[in-house]
N, C-alpha and C. Protein backbone atom coordinates (compact mmCIF):
# COMPACT_ATOMS: atom_id res chain seq x y z
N UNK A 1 88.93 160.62 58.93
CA UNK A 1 88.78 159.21 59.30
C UNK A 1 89.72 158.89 60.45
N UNK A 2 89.05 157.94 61.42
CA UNK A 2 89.62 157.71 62.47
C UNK A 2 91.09 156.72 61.88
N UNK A 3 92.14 156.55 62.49
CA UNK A 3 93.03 155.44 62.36
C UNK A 3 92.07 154.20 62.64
N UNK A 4 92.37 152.83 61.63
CA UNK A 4 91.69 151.74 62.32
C UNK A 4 92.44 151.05 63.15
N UNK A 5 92.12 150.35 63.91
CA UNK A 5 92.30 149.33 64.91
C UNK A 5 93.14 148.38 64.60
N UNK A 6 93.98 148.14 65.41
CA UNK A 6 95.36 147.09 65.00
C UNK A 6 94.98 146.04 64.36
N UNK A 7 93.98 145.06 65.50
CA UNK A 7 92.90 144.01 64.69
C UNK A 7 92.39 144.20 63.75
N UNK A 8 91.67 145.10 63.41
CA UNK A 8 90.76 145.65 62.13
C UNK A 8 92.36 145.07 61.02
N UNK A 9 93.64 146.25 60.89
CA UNK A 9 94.42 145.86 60.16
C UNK A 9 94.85 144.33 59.94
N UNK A 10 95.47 143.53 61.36
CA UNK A 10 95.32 142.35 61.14
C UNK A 10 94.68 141.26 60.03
N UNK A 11 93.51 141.98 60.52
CA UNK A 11 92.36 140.83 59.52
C UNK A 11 92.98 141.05 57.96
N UNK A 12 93.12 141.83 57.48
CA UNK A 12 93.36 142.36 56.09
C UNK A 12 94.61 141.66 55.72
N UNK A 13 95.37 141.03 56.66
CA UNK A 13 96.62 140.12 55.78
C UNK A 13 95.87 139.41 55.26
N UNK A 14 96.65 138.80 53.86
CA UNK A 14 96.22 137.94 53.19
C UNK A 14 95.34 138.38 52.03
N UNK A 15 94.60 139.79 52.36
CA UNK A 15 93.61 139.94 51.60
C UNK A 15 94.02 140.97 50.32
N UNK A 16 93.17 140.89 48.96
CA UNK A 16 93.99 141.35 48.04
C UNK A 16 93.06 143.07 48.10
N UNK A 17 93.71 144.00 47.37
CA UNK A 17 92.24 145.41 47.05
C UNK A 17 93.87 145.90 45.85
N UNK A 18 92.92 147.31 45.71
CA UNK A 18 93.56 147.77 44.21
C UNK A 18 94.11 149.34 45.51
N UNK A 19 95.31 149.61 44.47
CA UNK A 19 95.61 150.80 44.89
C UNK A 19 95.10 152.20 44.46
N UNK A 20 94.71 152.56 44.91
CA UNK A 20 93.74 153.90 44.88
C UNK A 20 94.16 155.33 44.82
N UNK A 21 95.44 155.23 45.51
CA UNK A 21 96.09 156.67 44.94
C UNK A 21 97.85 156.06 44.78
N UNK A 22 98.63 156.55 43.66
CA UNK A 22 100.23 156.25 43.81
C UNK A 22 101.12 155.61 45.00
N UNK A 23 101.28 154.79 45.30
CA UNK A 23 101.99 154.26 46.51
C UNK A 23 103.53 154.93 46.00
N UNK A 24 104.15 155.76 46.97
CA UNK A 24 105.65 156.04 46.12
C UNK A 24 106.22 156.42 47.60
N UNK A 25 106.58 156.07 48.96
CA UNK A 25 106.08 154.90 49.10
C UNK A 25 104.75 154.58 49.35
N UNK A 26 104.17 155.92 50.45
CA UNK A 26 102.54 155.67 50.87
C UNK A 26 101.84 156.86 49.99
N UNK A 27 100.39 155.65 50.23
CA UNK A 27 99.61 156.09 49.44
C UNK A 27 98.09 155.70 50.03
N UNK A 28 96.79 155.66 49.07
CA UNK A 28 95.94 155.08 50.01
C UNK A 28 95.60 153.77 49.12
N UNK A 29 95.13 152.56 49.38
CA UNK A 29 94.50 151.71 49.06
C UNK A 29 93.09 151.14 49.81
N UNK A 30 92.06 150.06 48.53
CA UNK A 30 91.08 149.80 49.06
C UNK A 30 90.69 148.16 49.36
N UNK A 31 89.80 148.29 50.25
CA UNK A 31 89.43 146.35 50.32
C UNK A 31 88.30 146.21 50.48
N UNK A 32 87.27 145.98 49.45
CA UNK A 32 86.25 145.45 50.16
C UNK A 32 85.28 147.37 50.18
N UNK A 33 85.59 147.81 49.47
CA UNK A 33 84.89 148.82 49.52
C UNK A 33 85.55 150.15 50.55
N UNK A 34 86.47 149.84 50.99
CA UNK A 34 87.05 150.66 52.15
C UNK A 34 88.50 151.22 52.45
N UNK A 35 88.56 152.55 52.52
CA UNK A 35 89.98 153.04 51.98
C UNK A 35 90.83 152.64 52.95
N UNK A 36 92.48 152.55 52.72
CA UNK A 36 93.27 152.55 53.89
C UNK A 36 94.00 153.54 53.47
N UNK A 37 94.85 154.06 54.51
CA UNK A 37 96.50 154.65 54.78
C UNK A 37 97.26 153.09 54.38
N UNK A 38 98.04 153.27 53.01
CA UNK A 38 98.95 152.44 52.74
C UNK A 38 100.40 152.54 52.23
N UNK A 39 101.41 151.52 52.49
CA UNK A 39 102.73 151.75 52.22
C UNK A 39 103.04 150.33 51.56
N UNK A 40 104.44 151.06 50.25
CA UNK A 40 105.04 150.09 49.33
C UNK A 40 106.02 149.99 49.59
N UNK A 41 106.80 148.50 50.31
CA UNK A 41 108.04 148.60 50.70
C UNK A 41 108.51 147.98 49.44
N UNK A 42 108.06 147.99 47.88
CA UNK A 42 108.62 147.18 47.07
C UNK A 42 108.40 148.11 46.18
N UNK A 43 109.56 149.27 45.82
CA UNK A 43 108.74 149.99 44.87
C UNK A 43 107.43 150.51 44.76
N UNK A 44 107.91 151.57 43.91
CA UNK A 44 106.08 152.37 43.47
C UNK A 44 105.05 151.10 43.01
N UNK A 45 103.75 151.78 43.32
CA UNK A 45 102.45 150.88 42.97
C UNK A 45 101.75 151.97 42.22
N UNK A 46 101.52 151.88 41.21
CA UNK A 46 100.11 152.90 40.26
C UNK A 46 99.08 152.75 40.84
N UNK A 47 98.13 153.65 40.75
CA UNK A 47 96.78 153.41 41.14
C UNK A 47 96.01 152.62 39.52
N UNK A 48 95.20 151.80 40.49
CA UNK A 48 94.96 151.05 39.76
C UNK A 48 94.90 149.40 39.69
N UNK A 49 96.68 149.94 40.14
CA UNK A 49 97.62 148.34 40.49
C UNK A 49 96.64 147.49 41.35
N UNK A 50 96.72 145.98 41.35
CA UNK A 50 96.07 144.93 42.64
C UNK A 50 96.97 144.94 43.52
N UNK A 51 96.86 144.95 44.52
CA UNK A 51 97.98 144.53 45.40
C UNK A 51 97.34 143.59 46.62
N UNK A 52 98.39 142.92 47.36
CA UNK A 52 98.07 142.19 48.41
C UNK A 52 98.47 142.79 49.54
N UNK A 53 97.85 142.81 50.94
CA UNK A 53 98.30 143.23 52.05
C UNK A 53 99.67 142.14 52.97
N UNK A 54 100.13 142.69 53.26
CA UNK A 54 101.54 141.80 53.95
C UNK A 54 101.83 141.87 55.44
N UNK A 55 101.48 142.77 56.15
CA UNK A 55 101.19 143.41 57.25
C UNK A 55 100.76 144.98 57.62
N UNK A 56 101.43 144.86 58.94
CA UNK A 56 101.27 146.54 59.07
C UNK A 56 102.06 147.47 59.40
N UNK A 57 102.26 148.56 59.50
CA UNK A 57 103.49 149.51 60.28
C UNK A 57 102.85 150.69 61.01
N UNK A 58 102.84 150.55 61.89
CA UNK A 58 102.28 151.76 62.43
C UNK A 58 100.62 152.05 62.47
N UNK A 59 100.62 153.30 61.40
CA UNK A 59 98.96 153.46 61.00
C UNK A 59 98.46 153.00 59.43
N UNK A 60 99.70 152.39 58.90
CA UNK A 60 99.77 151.91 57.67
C UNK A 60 99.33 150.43 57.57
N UNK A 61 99.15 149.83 56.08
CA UNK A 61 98.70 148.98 55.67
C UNK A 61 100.20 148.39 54.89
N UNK A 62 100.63 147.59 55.11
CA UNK A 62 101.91 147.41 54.30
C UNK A 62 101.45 146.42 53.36
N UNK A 63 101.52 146.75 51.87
CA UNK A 63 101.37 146.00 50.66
C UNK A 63 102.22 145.71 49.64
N UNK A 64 102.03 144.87 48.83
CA UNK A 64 103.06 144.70 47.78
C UNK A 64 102.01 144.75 46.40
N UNK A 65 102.51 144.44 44.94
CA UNK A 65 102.02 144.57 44.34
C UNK A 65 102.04 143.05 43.45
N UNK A 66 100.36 142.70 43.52
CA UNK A 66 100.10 141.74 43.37
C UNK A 66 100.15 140.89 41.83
N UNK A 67 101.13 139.82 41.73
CA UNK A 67 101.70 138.71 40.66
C UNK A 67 100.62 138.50 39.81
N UNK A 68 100.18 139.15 38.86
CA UNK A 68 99.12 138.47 37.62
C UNK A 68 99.40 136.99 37.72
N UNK A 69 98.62 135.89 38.02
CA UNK A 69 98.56 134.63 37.55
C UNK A 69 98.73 134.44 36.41
């Protein structure tokens, strides 16, 4: 898979997906049907976990792990 596009990442703040393989720190996560290259600057994330996107770093997706209401 190609790296996506800075914009492409952009758009994805705000947006929530589940983590898809161990974030410890990077790992991959999904949105919307579609994998990323992702990183946990807050602690490990399980796969599984929801998380929200926060920005980006590089070729990464920077996420946290998302607050059960």
């Amino acid at each position: 898979a190609s790296p996506e596009a800075p914009a492409a990442i952009e758009a994805l703040i705000g947006r929530t997906g589940v983590a898809t393989t161990a974030l410890r720190p990077s790992g991959q996560m999904e949105v919307d049907g579609r994998r990323y290259e992702a990183r946990s600057e807050l602690g490990e994330i399980k796969p599984g976990e929801r998380i929200i996107v926060r920005g980006r770093a590089h070729f990464a997706v920077v996420v946290e792990r998302q607050e059960q209401a």
